[in-house]
C-alpha atoms as a PDB file:
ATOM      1  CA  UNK A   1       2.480 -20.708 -25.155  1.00  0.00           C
ATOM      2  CA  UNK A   2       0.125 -19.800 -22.650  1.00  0.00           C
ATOM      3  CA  UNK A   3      -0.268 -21.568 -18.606  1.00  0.00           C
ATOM      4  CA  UNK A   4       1.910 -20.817 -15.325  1.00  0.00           C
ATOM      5  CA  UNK A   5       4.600 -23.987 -16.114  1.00  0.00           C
ATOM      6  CA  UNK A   6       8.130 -21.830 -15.460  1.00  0.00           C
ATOM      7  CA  UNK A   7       9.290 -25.145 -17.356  1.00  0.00           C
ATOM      8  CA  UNK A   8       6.705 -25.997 -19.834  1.00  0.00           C
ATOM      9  CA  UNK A   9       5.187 -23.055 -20.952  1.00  0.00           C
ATOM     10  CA  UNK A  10       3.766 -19.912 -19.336  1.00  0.00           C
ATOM     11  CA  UNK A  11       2.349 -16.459 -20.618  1.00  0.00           C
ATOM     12  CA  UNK A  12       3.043 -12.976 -19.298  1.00  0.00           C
ATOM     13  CA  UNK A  13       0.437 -13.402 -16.458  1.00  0.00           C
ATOM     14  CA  UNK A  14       1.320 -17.122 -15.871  1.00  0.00           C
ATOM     15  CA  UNK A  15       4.920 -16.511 -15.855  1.00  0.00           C
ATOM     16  CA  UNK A  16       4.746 -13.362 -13.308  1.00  0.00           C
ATOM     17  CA  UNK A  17       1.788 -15.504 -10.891  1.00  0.00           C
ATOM     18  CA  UNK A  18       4.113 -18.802 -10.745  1.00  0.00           C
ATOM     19  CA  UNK A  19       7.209 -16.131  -9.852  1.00  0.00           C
ATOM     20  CA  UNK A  20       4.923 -14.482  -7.599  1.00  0.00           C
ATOM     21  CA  UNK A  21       3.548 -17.548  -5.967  1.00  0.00           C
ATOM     22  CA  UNK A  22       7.086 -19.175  -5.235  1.00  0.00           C
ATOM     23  CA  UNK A  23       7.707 -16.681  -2.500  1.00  0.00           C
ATOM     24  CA  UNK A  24       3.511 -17.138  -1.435  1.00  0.00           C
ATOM     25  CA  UNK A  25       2.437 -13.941  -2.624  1.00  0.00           C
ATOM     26  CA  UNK A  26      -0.696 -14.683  -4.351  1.00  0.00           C
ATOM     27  CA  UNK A  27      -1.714 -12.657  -7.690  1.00  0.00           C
ATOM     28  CA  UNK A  28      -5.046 -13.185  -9.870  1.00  0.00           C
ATOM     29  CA  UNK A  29      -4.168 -15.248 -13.193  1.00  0.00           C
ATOM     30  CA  UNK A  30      -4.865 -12.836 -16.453  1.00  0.00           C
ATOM     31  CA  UNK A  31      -2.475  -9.521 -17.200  1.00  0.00           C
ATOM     32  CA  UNK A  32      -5.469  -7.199 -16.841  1.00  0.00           C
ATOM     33  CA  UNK A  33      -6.199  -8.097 -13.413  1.00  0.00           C
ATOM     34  CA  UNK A  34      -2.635  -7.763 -12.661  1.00  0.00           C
ATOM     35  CA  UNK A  35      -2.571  -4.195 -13.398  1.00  0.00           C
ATOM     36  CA  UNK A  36      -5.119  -3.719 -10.680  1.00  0.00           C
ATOM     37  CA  UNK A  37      -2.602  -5.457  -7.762  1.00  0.00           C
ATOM     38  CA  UNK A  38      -0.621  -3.918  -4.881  1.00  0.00           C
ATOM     39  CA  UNK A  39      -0.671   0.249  -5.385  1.00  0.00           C
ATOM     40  CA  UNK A  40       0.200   2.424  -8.667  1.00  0.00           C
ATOM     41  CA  UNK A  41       3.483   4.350  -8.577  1.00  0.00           C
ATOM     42  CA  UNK A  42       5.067   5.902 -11.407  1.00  0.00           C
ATOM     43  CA  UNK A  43       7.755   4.410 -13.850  1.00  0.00           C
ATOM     44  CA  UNK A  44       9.653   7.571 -12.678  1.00  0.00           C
ATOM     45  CA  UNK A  45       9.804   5.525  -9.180  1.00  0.00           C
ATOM     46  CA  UNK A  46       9.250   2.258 -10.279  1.00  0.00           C
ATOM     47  CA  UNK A  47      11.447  -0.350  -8.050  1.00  0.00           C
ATOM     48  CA  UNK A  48      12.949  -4.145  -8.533  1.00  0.00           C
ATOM     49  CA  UNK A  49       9.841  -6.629  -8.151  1.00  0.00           C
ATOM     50  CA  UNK A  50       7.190  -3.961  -9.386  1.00  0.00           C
ATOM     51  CA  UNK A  51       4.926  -5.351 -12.109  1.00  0.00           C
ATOM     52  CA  UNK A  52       5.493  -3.097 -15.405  1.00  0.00           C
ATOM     53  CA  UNK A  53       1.725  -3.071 -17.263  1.00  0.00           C
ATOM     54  CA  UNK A  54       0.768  -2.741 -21.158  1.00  0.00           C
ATOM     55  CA  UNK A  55      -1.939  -3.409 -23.013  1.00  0.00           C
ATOM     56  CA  UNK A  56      -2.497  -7.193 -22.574  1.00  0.00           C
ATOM     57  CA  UNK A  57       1.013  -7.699 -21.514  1.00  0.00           C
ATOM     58  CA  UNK A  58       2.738  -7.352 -17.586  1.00  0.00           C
ATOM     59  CA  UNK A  59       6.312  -8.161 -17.017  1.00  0.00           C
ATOM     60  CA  UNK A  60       8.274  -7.460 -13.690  1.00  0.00           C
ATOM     61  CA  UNK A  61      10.528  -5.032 -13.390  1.00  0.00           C
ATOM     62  CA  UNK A  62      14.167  -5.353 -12.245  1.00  0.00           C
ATOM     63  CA  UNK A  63      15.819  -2.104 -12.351  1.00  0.00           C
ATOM     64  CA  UNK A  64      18.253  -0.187 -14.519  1.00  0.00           C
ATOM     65  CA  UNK A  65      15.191  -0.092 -17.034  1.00  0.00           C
ATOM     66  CA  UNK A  66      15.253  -3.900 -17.732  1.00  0.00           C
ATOM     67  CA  UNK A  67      12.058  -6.569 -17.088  1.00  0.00           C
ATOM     68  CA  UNK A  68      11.867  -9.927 -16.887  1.00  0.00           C
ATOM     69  CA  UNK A  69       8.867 -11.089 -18.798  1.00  0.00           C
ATOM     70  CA  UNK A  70       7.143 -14.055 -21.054  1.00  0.00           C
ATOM     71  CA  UNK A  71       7.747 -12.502 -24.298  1.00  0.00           C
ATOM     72  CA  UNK A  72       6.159 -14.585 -26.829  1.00  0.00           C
ATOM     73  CA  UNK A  73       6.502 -18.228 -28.066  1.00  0.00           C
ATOM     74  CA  UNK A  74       9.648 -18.025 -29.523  1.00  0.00           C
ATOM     75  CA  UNK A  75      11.420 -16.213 -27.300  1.00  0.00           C
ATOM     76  CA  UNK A  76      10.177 -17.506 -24.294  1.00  0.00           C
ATOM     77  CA  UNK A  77      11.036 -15.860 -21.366  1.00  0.00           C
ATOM     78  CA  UNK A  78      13.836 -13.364 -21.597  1.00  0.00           C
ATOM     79  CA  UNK A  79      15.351 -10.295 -19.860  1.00  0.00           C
ATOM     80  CA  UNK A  80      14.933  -6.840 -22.130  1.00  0.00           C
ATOM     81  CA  UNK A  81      17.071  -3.671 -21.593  1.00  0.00           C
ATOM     82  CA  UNK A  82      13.898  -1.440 -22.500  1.00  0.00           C
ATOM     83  CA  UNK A  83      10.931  -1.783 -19.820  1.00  0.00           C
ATOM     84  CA  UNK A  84       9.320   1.214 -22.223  1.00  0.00           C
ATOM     85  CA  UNK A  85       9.881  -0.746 -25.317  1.00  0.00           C
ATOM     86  CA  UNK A  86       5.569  -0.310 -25.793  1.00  0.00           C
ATOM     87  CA  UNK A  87       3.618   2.120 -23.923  1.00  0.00           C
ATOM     88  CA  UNK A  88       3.338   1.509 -19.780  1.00  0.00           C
ATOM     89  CA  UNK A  89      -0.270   1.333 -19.067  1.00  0.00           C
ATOM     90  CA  UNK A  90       0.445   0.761 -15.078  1.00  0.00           C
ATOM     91  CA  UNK A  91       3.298   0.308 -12.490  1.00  0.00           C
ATOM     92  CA  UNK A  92       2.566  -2.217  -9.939  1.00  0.00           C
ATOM     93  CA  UNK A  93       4.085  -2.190  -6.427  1.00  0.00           C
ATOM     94  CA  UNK A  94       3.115  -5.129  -4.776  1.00  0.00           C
ATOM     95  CA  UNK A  95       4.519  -4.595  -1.251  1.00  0.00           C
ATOM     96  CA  UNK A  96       2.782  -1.547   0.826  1.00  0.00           C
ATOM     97  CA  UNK A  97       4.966  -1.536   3.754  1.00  0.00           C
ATOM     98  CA  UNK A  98       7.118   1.073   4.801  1.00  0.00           C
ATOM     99  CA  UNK A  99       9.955  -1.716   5.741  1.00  0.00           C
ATOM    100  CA  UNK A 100      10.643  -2.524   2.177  1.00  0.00           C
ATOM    101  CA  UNK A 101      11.420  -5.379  -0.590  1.00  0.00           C
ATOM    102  CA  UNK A 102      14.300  -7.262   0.286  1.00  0.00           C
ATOM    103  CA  UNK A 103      16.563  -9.319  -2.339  1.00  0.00           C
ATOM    104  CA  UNK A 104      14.537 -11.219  -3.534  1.00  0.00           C
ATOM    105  CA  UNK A 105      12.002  -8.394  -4.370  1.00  0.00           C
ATOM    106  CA  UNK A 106       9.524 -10.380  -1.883  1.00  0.00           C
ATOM    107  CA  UNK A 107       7.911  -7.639   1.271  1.00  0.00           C
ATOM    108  CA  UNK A 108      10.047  -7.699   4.069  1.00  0.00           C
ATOM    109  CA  UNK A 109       6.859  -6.958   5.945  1.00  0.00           C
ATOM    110  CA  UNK A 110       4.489  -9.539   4.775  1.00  0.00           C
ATOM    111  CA  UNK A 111       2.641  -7.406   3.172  1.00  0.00           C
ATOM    112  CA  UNK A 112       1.329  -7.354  -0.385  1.00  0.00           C
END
């Protein structure tokens, strides 16, 4: 796998930059610059839309402990129950406004 396609093929970066850039929030392309994005917060206060980062792997988070994430080739992209199934490296917020995410885990605000 590997590319930004939501339809033919992405990786853990493309997939969360092609979610990202539907509702025009722009994120760099590779997994380790996506760990540097929007402000740390801890897992402890991690929130829907918040990029979870490993080691070479980012996934966004949706709540309840679960991500949404390009897992691997066969798999594709799947939801998992266990956002700490490997070792967090970084939690991502991507919105820095005090208004909030709304539904669709997009800034409320503008803001990124």
């Amino acid at each position: 796998m590997g590319g930004t396609s939501l339809t033919n093929g992405a990786d853990c970066s493309g997939f969360v930059q092609s979610v990202y850039s539907n509702f025009g929030v722009s994120l760099p392309r590779t997994s380790y610059e996506q760990q540097n994005a929007g402000t740390e917060v801890s897992y402890a206060d991690a929130q829907p839309g918040d990029l979870i980062c490993y080691g070479g792997h980012v996934a966004i988070y949706m709540g309840n402990g679960q991500i949404v994430h390009a897992s691997n080739s066969r798999d594709g992209i799947k939801i998992s129950d266990n956002a700490a199934y490997r070792t967090i490296t970084s939690v991502r917020r991507l919105c820095n406004c005090s208004i909030g995410l709304n539904k669709y885990s997009t800034c409320i605000g503008g803001h990124i």
